[in-house]
Protein backbone atom coordinates (compact mmCIF):
# COMPACT_ATOMS: atom_id res chain seq x y z
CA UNK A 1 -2.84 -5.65 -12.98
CA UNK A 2 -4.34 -7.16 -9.60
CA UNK A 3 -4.94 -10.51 -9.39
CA UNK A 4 -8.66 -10.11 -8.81
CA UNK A 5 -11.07 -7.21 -10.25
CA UNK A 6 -10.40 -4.05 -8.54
CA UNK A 7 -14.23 -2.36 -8.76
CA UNK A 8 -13.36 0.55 -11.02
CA UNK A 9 -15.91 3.28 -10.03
CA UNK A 10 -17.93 2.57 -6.71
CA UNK A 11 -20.70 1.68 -8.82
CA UNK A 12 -19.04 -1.15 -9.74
CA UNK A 13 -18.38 -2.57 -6.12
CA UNK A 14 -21.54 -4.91 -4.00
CA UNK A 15 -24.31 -3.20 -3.47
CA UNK A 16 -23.80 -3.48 0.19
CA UNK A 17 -19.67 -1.66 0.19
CA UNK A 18 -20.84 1.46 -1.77
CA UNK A 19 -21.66 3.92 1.01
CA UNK A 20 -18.58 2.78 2.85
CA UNK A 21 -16.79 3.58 -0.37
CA UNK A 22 -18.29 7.04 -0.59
CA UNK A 23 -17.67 7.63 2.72
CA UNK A 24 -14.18 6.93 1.82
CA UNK A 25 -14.42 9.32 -1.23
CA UNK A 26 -15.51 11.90 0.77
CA UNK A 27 -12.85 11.59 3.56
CA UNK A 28 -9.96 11.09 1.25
CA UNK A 29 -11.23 12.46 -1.62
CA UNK A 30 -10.58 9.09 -3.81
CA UNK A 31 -11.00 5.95 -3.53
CA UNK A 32 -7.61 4.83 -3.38
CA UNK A 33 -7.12 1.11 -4.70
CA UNK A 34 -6.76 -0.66 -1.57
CA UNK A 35 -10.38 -0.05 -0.68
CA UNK A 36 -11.74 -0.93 -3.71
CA UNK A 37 -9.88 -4.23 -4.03
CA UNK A 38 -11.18 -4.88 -0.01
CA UNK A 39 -14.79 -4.00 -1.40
CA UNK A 40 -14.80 -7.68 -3.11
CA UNK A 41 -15.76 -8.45 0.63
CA UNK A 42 -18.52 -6.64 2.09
CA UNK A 43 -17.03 -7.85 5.65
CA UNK A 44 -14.00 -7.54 4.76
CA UNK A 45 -14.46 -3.84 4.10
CA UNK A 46 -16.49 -3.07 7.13
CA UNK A 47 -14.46 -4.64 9.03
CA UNK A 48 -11.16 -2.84 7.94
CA UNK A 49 -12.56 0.40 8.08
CA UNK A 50 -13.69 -0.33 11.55
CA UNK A 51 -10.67 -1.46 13.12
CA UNK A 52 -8.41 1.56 10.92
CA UNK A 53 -11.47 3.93 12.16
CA UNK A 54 -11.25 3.01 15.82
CA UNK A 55 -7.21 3.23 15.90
CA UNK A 56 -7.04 6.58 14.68
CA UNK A 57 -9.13 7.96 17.81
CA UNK A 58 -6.44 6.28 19.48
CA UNK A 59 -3.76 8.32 20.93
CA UNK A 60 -0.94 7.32 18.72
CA UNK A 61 -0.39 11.02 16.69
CA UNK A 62 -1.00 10.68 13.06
CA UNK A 63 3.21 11.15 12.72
CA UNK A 64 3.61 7.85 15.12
CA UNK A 65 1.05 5.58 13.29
CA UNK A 66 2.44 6.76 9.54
CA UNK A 67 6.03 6.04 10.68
CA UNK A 68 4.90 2.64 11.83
CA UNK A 69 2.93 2.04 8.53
CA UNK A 70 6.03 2.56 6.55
CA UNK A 71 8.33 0.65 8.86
CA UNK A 72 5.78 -2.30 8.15
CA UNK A 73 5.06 -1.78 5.16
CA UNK A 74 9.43 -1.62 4.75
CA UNK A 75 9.34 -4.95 6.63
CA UNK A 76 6.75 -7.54 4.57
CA UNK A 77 8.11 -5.90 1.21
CA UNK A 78 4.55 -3.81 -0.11
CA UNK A 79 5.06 -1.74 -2.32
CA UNK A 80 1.65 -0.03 -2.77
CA UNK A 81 1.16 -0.06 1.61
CA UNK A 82 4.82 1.75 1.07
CA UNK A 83 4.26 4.31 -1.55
CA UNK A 84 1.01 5.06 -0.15
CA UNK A 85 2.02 5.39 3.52
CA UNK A 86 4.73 7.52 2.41
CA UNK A 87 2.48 10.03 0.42
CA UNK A 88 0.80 10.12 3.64
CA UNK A 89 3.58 10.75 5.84
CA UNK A 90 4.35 13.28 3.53
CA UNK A 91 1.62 15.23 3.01
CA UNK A 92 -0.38 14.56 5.71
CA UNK A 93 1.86 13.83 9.09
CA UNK A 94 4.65 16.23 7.35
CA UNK A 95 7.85 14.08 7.73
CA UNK A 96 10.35 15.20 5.88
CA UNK A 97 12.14 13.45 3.61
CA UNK A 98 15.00 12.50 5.35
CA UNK A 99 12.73 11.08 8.26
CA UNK A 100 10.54 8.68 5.53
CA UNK A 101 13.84 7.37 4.83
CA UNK A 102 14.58 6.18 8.40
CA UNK A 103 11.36 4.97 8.87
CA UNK A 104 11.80 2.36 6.27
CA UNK A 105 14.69 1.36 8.61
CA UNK A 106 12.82 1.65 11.80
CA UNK A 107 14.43 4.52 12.60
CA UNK A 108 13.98 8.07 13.47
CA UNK A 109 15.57 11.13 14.46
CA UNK A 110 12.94 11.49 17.46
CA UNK A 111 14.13 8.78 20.29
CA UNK A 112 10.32 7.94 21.46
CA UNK A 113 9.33 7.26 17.91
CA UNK A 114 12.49 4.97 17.32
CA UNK A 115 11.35 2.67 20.24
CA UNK A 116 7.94 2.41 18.98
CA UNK A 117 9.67 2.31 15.39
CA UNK A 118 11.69 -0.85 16.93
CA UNK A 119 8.78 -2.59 19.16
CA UNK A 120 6.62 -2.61 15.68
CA UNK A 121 9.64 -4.32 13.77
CA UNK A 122 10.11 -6.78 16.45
CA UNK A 123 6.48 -7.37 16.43
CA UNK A 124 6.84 -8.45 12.89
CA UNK A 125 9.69 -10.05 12.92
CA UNK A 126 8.78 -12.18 16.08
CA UNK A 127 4.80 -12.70 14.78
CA UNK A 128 4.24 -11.24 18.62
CA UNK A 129 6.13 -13.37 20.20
CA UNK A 130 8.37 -10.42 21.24
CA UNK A 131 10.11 -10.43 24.73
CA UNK A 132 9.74 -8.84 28.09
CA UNK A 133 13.08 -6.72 27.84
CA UNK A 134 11.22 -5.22 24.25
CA UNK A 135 7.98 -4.35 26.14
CA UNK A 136 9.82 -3.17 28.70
CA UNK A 137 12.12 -1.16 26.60
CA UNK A 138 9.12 0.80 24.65
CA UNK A 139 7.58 1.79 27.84
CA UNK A 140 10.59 2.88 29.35
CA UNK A 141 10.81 5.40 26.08
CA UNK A 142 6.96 6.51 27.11
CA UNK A 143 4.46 4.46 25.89
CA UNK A 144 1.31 3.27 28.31
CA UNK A 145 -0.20 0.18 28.45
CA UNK A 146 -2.63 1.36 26.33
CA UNK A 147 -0.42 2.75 23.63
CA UNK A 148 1.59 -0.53 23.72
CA UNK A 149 -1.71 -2.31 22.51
CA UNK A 150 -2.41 0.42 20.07
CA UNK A 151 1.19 -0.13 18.15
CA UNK A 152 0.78 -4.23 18.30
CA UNK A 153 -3.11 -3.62 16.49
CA UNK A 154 -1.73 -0.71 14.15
CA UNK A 155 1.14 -3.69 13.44
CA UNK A 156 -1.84 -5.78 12.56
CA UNK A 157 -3.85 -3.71 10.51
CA UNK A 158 -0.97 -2.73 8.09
CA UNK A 159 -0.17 -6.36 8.06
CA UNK A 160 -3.35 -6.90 6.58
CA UNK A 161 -3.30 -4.47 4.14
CA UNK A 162 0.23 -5.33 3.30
CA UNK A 163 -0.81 -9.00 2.68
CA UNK A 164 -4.17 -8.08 1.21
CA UNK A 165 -1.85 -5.73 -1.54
CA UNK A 166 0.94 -8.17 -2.13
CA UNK A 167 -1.34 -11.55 -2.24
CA UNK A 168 -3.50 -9.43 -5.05
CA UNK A 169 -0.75 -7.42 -6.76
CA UNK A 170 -3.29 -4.49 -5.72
CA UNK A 171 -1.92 -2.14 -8.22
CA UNK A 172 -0.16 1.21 -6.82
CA UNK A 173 -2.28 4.56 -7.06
CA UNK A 174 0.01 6.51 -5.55
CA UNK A 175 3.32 7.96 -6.58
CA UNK A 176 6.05 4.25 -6.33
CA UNK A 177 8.13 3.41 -3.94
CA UNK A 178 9.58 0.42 -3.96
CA UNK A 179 10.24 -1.52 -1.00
CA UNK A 180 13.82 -3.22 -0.50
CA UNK A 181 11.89 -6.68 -0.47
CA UNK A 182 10.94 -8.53 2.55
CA UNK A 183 13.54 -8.62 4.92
């Protein structure tokens, strides 16, 4: 059970968060738990679904910014940003098992994706205060400027949702997987 109400239909939620909740609905085709539990903040809401919305016209492929969701998710120990991400990768990137598995590790079988895989991890583990040699090394794998910025924010959004999730005990809607614990 979350630590605060989760809104249980979108009815439920402000006034103000239901059409970004049925916009939600209709993109997904549920409201997954997450967004309901960020709908106790009207800004909060907006302004996740803003930043998430702008990052996937980004162009990190949907395979790139799923791997990095798990391997964050792996990192600050949440479970639901886990399970869900890997439902995702899953179904919707279409990783294969054995690659979900490395990505928990920061690891992949595809050598770009490793290095972003690894800048993300160090990203976490540093709280951005990575070094030159790990800039350098993900652009040397093929990553632009641009794409550099786009796996720091990405970094940051899952952060939020994994601390949003784990602060709240949001509780998992998606098939479990349980992360290893914060490393």
């Amino acid at each position: 059970m979350s630590r605060i109400p989760t809104p249980a239909t979108i009815a439920d939620a402000p006034a103000t968060t239901q059409p970004l909740l049925e916009t939600v609905g209709k993109q997904l085709g549920s409201v997954p738990n997450l967004f309901r539990i960020i709908a106790n903040s009207p800004a909060g809401l907006e302004g996740y679904l803003g930043l998430s919305g702008a990052l996937g016209k980004g162009t990190l492929d949907v395979r790139t910014r799923q791997r990095l969701a798990i391997a964050v998710a792996e990192r600050n120990g949440c479970d639901y940003c886990l399970s869900a991400h890997t439902y995702l990768g899953k179904h919707v990137a279409k990783l294969d098992d054995a690659e979900l598995a490395a990505n928990r590790d920061a690891a992949s079988s595809d050598a770009k994706a490793r290095a972003a895989l690894a800048f993300a991890t160090a990203v976490v583990r540093e709280r951005g205060h990575v070094s030159a040699a790990e800039v350098a090394a993900v652009k040397a794998a093929g990553y632009d400027d641009g794409q550099i910025v786009e796996i720091i924010l990405h970094v940051a959004l899952n952060t939020l949702t994994n601390y949003v999730n784990t602060a709240l005990a949001t509780e998992v809607d998606f098939p479990l997987v349980a992360t290893r614990g914060a490393h």
